[in-house]
N, C-alpha and C. Protein backbone atom coordinates (compact mmCIF):
# COMPACT_ATOMS: atom_id res chain seq x y z
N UNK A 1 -121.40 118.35 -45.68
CA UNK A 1 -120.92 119.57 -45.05
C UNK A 1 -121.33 120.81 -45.84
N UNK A 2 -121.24 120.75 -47.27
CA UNK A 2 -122.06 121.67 -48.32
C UNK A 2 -123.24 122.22 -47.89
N UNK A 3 -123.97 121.40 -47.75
CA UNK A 3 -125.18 121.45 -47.36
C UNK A 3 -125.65 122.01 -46.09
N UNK A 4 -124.57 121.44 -45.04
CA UNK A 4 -125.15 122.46 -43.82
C UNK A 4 -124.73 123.98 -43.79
N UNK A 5 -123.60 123.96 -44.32
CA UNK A 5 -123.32 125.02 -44.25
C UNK A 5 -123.74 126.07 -45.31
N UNK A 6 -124.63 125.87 -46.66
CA UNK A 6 -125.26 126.67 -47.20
C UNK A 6 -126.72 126.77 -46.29
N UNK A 7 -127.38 126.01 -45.63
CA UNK A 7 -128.33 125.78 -45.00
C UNK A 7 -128.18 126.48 -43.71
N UNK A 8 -127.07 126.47 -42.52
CA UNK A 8 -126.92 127.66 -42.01
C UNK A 8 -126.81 128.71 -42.55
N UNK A 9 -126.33 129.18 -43.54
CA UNK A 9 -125.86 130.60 -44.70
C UNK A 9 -126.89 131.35 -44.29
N UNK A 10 -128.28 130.52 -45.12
CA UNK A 10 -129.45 130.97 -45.50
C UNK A 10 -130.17 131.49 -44.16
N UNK A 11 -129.75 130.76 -43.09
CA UNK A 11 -130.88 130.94 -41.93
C UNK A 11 -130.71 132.29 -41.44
N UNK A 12 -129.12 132.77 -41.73
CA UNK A 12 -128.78 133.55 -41.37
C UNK A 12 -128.98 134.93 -42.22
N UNK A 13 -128.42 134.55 -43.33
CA UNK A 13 -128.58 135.83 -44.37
C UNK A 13 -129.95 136.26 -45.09
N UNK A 14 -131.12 135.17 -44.47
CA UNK A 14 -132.23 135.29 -44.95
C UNK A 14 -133.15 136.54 -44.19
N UNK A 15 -132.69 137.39 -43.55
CA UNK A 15 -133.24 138.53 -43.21
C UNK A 15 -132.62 139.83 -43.88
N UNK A 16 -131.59 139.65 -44.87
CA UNK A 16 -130.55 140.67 -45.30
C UNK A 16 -131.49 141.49 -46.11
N UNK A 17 -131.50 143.07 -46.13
CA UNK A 17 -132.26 143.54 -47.18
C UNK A 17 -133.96 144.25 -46.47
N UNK A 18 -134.24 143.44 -45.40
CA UNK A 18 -135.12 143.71 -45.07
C UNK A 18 -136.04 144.78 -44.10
N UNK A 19 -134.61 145.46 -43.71
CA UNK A 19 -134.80 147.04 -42.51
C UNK A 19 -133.59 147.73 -43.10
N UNK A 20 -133.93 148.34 -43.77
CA UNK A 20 -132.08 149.42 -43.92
C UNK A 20 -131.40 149.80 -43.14
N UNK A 21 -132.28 150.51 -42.43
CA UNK A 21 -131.19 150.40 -40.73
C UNK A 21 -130.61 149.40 -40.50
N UNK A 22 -131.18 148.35 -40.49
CA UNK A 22 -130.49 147.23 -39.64
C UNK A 22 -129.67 146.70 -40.37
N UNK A 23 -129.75 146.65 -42.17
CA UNK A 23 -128.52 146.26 -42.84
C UNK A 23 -127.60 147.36 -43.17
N UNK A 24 -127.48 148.92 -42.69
CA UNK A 24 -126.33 149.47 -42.63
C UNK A 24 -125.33 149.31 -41.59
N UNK A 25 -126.13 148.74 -40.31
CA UNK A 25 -125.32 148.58 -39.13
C UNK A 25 -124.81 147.49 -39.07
N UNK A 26 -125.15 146.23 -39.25
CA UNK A 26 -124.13 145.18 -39.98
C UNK A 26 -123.67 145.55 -41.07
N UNK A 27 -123.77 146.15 -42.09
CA UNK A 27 -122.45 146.13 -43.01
C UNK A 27 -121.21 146.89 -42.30
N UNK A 28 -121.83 148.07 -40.99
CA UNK A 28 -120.65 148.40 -40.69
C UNK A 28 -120.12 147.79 -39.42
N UNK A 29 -120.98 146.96 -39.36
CA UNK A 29 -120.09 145.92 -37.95
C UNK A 29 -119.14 145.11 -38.96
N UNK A 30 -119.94 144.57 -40.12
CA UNK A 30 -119.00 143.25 -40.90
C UNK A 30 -117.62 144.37 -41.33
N UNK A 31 -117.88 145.05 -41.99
CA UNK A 31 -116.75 145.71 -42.47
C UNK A 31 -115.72 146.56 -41.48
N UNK A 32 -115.99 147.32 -40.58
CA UNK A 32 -115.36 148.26 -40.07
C UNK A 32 -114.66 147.74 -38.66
N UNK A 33 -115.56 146.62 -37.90
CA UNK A 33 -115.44 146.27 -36.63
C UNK A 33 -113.85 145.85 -36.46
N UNK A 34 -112.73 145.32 -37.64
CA UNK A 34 -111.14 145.62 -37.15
C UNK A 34 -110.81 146.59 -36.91
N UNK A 35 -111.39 148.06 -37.02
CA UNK A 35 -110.86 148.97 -36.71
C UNK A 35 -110.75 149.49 -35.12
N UNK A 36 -111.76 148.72 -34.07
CA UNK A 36 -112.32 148.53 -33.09
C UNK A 36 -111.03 147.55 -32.72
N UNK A 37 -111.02 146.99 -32.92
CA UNK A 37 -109.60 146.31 -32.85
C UNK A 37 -107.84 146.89 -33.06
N UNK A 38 -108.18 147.63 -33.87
CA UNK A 38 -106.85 148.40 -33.71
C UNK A 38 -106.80 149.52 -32.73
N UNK A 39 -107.82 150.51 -32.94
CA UNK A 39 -108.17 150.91 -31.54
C UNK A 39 -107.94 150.65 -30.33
N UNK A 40 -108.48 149.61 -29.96
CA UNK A 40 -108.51 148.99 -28.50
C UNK A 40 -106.28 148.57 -28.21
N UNK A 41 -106.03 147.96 -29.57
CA UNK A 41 -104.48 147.90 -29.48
C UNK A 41 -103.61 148.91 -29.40
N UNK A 42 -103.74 150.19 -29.66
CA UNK A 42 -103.01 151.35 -29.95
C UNK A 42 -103.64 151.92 -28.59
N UNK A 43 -104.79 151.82 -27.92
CA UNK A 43 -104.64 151.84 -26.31
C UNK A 43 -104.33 151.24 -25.45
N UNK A 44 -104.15 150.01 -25.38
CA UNK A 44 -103.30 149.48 -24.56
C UNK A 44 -101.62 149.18 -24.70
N UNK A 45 -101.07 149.85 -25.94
CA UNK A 45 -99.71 149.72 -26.07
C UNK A 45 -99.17 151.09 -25.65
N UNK A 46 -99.95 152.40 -25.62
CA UNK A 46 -99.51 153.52 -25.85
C UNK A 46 -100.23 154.17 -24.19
N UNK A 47 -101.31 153.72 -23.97
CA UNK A 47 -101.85 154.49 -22.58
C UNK A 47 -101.53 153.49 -21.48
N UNK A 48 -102.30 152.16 -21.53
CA UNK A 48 -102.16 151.43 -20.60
C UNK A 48 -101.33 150.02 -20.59
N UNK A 49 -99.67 150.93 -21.53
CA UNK A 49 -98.53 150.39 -21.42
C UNK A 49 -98.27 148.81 -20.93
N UNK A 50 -99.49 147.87 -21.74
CA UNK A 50 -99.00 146.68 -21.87
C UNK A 50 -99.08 146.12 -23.24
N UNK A 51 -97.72 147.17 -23.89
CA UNK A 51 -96.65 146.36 -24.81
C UNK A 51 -96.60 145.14 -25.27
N UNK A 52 -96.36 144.14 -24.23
CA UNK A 52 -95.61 143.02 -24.47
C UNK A 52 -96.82 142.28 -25.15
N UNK A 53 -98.15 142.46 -24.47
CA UNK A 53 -99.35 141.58 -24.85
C UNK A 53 -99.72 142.21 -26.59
N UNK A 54 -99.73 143.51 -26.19
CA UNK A 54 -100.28 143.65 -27.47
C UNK A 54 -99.18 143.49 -29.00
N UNK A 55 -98.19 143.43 -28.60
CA UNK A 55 -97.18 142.40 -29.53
C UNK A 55 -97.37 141.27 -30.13
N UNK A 56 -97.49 140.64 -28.78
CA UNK A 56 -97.95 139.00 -28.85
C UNK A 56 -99.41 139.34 -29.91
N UNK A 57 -100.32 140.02 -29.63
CA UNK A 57 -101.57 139.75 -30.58
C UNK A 57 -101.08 140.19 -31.91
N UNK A 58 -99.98 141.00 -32.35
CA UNK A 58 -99.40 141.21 -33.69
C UNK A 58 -99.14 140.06 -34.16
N UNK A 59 -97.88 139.59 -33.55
CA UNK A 59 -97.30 138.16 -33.84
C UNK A 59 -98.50 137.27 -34.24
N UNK A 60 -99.95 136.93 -33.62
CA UNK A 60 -100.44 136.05 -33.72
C UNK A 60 -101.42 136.38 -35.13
N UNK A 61 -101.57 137.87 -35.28
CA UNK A 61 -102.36 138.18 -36.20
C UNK A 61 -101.34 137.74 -37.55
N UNK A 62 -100.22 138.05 -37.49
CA UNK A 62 -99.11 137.76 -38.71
C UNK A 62 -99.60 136.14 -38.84
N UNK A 63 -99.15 135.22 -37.78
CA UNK A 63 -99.57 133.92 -38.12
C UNK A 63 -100.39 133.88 -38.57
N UNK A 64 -101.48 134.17 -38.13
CA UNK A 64 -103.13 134.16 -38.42
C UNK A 64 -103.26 133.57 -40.16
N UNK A 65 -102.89 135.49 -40.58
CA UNK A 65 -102.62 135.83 -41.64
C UNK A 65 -101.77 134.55 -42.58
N UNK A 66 -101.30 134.18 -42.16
CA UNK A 66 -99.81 133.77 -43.03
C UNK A 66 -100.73 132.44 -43.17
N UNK A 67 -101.46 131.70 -42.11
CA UNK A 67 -102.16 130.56 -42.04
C UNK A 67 -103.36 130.62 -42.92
N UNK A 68 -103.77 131.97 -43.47
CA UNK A 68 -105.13 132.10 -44.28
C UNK A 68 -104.68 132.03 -45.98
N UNK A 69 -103.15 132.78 -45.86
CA UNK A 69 -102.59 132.76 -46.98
C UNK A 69 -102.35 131.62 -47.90
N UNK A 70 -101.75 130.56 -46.81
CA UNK A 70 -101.13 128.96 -47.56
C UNK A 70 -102.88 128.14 -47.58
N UNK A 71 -103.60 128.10 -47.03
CA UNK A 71 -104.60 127.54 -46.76
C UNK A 71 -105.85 128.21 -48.33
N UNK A 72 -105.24 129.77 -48.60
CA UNK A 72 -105.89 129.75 -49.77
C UNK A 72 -104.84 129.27 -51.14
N UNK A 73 -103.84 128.66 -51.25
CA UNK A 73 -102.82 128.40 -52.02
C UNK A 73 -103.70 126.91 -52.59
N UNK A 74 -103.73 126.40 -51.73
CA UNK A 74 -104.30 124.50 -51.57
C UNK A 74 -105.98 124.70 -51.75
N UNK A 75 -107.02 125.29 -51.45
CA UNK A 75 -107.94 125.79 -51.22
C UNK A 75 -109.00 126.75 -51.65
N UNK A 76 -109.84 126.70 -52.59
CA UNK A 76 -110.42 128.10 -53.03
C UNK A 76 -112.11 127.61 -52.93
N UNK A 77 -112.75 128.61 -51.80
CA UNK A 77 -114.36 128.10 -51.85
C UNK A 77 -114.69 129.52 -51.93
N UNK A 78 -115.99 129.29 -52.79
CA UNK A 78 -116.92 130.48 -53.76
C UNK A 78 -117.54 131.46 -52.08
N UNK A 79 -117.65 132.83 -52.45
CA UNK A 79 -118.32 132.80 -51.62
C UNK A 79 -120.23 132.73 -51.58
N UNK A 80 -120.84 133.27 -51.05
CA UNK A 80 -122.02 132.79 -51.42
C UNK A 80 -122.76 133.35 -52.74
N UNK A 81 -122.70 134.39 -52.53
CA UNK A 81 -123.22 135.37 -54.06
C UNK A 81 -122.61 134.51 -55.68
N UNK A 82 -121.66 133.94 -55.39
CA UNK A 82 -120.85 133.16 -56.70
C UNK A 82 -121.74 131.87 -56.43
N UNK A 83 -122.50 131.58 -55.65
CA UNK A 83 -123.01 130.54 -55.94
C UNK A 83 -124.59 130.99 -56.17
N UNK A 84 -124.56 132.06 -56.21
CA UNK A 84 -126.20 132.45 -56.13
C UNK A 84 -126.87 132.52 -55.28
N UNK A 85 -126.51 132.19 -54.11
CA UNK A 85 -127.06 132.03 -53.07
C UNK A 85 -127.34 132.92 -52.19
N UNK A 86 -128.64 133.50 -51.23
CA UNK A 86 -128.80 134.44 -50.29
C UNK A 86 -129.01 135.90 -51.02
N UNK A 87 -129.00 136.78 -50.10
CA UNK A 87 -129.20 138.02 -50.35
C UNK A 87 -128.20 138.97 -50.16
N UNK A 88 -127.39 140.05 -51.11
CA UNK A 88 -125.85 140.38 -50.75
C UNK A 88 -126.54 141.74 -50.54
N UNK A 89 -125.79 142.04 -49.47
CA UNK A 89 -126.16 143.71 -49.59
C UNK A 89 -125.41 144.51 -49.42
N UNK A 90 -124.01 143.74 -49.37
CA UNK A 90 -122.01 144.84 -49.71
C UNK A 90 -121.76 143.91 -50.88
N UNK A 91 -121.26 144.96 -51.56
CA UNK A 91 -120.54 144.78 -52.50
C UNK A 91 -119.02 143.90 -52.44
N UNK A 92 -118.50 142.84 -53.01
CA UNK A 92 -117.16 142.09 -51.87
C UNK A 92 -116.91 141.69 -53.63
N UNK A 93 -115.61 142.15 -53.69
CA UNK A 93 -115.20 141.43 -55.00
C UNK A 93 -115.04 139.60 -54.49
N UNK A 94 -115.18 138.98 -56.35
CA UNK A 94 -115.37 137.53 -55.85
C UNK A 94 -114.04 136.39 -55.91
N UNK A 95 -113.86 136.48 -54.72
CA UNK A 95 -112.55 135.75 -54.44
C UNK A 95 -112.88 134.78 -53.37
N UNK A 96 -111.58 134.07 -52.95
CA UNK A 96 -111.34 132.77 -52.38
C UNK A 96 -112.43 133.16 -50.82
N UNK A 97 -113.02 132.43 -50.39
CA UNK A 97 -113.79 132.48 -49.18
C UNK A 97 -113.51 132.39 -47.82
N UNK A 98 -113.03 131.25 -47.80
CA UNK A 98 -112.62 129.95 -46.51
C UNK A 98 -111.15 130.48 -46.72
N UNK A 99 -110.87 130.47 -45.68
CA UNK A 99 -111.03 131.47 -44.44
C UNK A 99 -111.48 133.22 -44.31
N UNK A 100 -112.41 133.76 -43.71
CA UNK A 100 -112.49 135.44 -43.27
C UNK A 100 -111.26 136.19 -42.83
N UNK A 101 -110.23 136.97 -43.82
CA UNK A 101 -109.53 137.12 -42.98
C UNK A 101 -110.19 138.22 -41.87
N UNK A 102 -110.69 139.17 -42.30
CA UNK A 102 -111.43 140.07 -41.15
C UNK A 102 -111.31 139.40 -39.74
N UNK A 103 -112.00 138.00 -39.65
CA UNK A 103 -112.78 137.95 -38.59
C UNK A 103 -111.35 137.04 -38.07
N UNK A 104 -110.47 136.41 -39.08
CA UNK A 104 -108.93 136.11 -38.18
C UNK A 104 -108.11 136.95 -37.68
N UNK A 105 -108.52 138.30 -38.16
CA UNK A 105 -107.56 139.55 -37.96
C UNK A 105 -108.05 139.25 -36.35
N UNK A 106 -109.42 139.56 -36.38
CA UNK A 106 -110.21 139.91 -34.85
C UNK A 106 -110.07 139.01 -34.10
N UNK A 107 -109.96 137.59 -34.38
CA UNK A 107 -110.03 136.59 -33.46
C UNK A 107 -108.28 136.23 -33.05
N UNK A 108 -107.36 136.31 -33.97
CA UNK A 108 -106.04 136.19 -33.41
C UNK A 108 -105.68 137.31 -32.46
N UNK A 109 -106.06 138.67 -32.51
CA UNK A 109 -106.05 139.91 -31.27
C UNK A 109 -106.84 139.24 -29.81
N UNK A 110 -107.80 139.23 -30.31
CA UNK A 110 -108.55 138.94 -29.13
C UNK A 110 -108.53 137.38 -28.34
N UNK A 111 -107.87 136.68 -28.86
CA UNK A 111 -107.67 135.18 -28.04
C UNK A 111 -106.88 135.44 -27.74
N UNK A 112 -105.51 136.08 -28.32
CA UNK A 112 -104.02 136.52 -27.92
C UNK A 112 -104.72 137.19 -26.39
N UNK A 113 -104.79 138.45 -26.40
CA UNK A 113 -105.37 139.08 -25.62
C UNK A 113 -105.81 138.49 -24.62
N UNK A 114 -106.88 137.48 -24.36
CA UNK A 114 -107.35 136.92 -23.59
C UNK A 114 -106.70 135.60 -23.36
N UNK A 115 -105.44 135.18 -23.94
CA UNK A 115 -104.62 134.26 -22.81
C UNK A 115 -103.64 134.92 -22.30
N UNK A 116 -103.50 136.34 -22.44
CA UNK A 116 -102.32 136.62 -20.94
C UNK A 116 -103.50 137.25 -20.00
N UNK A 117 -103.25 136.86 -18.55
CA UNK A 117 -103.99 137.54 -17.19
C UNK A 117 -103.64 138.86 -17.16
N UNK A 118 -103.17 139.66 -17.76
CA UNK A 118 -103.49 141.14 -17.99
C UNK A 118 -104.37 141.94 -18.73
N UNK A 119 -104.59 141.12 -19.87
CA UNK A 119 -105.72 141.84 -21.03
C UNK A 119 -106.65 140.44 -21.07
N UNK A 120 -107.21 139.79 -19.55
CA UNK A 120 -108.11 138.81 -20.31
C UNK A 120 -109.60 139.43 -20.59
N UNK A 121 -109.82 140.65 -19.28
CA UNK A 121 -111.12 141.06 -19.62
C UNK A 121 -111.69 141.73 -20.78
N UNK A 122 -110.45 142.17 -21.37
CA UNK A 122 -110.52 143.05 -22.47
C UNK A 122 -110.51 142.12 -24.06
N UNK A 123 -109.88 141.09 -23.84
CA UNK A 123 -109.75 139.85 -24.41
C UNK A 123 -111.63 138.98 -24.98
N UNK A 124 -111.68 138.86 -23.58
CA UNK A 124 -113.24 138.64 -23.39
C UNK A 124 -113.95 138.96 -24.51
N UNK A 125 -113.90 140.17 -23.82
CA UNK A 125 -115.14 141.03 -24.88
C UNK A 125 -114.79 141.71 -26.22
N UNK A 126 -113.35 141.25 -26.97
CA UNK A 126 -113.36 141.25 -28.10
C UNK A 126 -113.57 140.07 -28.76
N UNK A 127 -113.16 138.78 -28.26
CA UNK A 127 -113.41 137.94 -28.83
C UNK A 127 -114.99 137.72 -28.84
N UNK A 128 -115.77 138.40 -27.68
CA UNK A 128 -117.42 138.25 -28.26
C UNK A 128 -117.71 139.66 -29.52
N UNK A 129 -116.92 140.36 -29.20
CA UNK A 129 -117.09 141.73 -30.91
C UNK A 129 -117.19 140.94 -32.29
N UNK A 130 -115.15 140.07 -32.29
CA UNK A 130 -114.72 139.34 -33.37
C UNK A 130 -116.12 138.28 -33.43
N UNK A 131 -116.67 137.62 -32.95
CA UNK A 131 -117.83 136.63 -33.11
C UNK A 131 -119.06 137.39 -33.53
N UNK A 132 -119.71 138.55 -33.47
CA UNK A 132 -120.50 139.53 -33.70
C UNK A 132 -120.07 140.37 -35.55
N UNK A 133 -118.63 140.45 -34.77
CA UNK A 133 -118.17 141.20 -36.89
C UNK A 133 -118.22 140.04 -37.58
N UNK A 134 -117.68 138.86 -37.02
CA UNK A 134 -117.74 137.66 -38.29
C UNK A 134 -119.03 137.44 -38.89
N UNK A 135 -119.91 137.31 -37.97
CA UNK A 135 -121.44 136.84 -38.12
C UNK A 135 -122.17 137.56 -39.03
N UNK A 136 -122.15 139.04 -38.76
CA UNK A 136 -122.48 139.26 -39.89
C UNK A 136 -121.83 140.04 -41.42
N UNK A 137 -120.48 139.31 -41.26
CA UNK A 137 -120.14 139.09 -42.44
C UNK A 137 -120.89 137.91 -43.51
N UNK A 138 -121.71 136.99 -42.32
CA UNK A 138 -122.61 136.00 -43.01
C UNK A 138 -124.00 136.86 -43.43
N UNK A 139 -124.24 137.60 -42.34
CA UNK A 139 -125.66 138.14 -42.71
C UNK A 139 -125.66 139.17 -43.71
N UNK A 140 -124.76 139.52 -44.24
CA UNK A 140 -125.01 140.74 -45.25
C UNK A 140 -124.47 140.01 -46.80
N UNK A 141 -123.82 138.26 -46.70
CA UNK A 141 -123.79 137.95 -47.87
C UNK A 141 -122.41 137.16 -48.36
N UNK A 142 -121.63 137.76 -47.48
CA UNK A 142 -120.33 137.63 -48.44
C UNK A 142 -119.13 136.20 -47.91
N UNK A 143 -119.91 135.49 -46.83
CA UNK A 143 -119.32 134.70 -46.47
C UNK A 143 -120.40 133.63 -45.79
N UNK A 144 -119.73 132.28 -45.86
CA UNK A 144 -120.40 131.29 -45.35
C UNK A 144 -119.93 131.09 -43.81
N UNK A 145 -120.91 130.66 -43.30
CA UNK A 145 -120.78 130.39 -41.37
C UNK A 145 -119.78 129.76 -41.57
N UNK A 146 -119.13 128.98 -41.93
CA UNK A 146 -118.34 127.85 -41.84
C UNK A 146 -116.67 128.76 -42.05
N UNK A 147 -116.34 129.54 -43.14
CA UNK A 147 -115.76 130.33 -43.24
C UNK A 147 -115.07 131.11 -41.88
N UNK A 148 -116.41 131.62 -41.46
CA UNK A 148 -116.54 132.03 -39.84
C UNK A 148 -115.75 131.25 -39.08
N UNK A 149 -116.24 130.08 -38.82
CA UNK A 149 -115.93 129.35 -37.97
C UNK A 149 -115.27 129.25 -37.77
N UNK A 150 -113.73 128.80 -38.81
CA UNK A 150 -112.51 128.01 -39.77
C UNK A 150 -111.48 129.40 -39.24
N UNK A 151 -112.40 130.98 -39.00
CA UNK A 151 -111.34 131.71 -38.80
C UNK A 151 -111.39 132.08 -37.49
N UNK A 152 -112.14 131.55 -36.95
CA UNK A 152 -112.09 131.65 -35.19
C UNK A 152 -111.13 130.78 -34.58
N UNK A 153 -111.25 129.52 -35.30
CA UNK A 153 -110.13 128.27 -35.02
C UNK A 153 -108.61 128.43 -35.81
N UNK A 154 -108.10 129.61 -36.27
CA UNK A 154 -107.17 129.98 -36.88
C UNK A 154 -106.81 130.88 -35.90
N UNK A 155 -107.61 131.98 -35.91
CA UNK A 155 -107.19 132.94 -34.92
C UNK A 155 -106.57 132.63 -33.05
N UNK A 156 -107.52 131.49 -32.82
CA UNK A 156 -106.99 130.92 -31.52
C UNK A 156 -106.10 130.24 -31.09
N UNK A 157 -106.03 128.69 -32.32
CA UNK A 157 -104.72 128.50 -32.51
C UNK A 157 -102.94 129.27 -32.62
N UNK A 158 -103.13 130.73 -33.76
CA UNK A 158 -102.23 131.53 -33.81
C UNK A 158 -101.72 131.61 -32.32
N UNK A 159 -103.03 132.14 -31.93
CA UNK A 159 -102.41 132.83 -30.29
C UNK A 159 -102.18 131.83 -29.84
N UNK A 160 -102.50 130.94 -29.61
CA UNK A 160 -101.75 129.85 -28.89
C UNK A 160 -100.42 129.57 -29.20
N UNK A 161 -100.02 129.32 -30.04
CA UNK A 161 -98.74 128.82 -30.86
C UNK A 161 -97.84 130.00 -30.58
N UNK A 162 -98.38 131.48 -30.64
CA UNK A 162 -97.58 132.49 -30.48
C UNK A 162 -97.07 132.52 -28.67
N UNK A 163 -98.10 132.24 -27.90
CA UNK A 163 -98.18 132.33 -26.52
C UNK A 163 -97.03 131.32 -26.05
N UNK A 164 -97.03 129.94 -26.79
CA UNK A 164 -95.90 129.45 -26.16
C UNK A 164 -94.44 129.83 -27.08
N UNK A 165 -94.59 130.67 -27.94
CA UNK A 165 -93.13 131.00 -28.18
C UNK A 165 -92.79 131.96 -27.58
N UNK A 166 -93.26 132.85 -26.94
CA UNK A 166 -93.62 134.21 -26.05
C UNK A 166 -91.87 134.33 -25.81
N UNK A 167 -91.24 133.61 -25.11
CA UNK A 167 -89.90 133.79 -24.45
C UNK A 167 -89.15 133.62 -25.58
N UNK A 168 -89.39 133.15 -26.91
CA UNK A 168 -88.39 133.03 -28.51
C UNK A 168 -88.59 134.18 -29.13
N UNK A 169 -89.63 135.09 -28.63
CA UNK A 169 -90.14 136.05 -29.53
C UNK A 169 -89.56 137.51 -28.79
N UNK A 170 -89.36 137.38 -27.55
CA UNK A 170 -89.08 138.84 -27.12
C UNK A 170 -88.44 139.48 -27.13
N UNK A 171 -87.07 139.25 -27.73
CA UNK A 171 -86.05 139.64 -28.63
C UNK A 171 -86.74 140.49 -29.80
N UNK A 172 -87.75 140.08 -30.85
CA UNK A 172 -88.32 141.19 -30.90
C UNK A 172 -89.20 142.35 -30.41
N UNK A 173 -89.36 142.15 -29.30
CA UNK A 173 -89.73 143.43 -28.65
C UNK A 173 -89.06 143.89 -27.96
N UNK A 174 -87.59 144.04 -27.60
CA UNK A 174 -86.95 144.74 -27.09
C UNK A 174 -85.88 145.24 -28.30
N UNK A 175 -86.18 144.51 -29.99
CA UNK A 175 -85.81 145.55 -30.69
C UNK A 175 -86.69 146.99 -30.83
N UNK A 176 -88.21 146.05 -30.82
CA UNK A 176 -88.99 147.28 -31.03
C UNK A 176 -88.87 148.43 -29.99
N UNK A 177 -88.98 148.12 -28.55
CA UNK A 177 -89.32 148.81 -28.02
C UNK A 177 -88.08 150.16 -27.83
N UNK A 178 -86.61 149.38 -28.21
CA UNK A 178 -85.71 150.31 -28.54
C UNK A 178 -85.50 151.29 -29.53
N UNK A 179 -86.40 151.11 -30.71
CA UNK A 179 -86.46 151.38 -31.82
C UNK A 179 -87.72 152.70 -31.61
N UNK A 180 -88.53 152.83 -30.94
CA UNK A 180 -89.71 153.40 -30.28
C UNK A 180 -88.52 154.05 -29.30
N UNK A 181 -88.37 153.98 -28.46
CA UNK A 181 -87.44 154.48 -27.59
C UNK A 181 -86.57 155.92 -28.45
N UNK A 182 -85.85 155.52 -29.55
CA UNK A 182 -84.89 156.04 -30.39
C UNK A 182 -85.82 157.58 -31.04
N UNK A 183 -87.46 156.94 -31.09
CA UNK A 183 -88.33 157.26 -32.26
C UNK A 183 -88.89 158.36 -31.18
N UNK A 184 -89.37 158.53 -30.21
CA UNK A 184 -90.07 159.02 -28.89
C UNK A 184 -88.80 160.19 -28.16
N UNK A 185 -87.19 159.79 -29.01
CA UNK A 185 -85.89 160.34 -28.04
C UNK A 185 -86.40 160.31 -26.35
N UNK A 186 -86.60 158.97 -26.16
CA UNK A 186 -86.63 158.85 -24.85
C UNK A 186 -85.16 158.63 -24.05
N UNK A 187 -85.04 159.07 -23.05
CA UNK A 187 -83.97 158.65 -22.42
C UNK A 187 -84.01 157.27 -21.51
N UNK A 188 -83.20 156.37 -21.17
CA UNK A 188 -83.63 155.14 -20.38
C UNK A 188 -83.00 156.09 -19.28
């Protein structure tokens, strides 16, 4: 498994370095592209007032998170530059690898997202963004495909697991949304 997955690494990160243009625009897809993600959440909670979903993708990002946390407790893989390997062209202090949280941040929003029938189209096409920011978090150095992978299957799971607690969970959103309510001095 070592092996393929430094062997995909390479196939991938083996163009890094080689157009500056093209490695400033992946470093700012790898790096910046959650912000595209918070974005897209702070418009659909605040303009096109579906709340409840974009909750649910909080909740799942917390799991996400919490699942990358214990998983680096048991777990610590180099990322590629600590092994020498490939061509780095961001700077990434050198810590635990496996799992991206970046690309779990992006993939627990956007699977969330795309299992309720209100935000699936929008869902869609973040989860093809989150697959685009992960990727080249491989191509600029700082993570192995596999890494990638490990946080796509974290992120989907979350939402899943969050999706069927949906009716255990909405108790917190009708604290929140009272609490917002209080914050907005809205009147009901």
């Amino acid at each position: 498994m070592v092996t393929i997955n430094q062997s995909l690494f390479m196939s991938i990160n083996q163009y890094a370095g080689a157009n500056d243009l093209f490695d400033n625009i992946a470093i700012f897809l790898a790096e910046y592209s959650p912000y595209l993600f918070i974005g897209v959440e702070v418009y659909l909670y605040f303009i096109a007032r579906k709340r409840h979903e974009v909750l649910l993708a909080f909740y799942s990002v917390l799991l996400a998170l919490l699942i990358n946390q214990i998983i680096g407790l048991f777990y610590f893989h180099n990322r590629p530059f600590m092994d020498g390997l490939g061509t780095t062209i961001f700077q990434h202090v050198p810590e635990n690898s496996f799992p991206s949280d970046h690309t779990t941040f992006m993939l627990a929003i956007a699977c969330s997202l795309f299992l309720s029938p209100r935000t699936r189209k929008v869902g869609l096409v973040l989860i093809l963004a989150g697959i685009i920011g992960g990727s080249f978090r491989v191509f600029i150095g700082i993570h192995y495909p596999f890494d990638i992978m490990g946080s796509i299957l974290i992120g989907a799971i979350s939402a899943i697991i969050i999706l069927l607690q949906a009716q255990r969970v909405k108790f917190i959103d009708q604290y929140i949304f009272k609490l917002e309510d209080k914050i907005f001095k809205r009147e009901k």
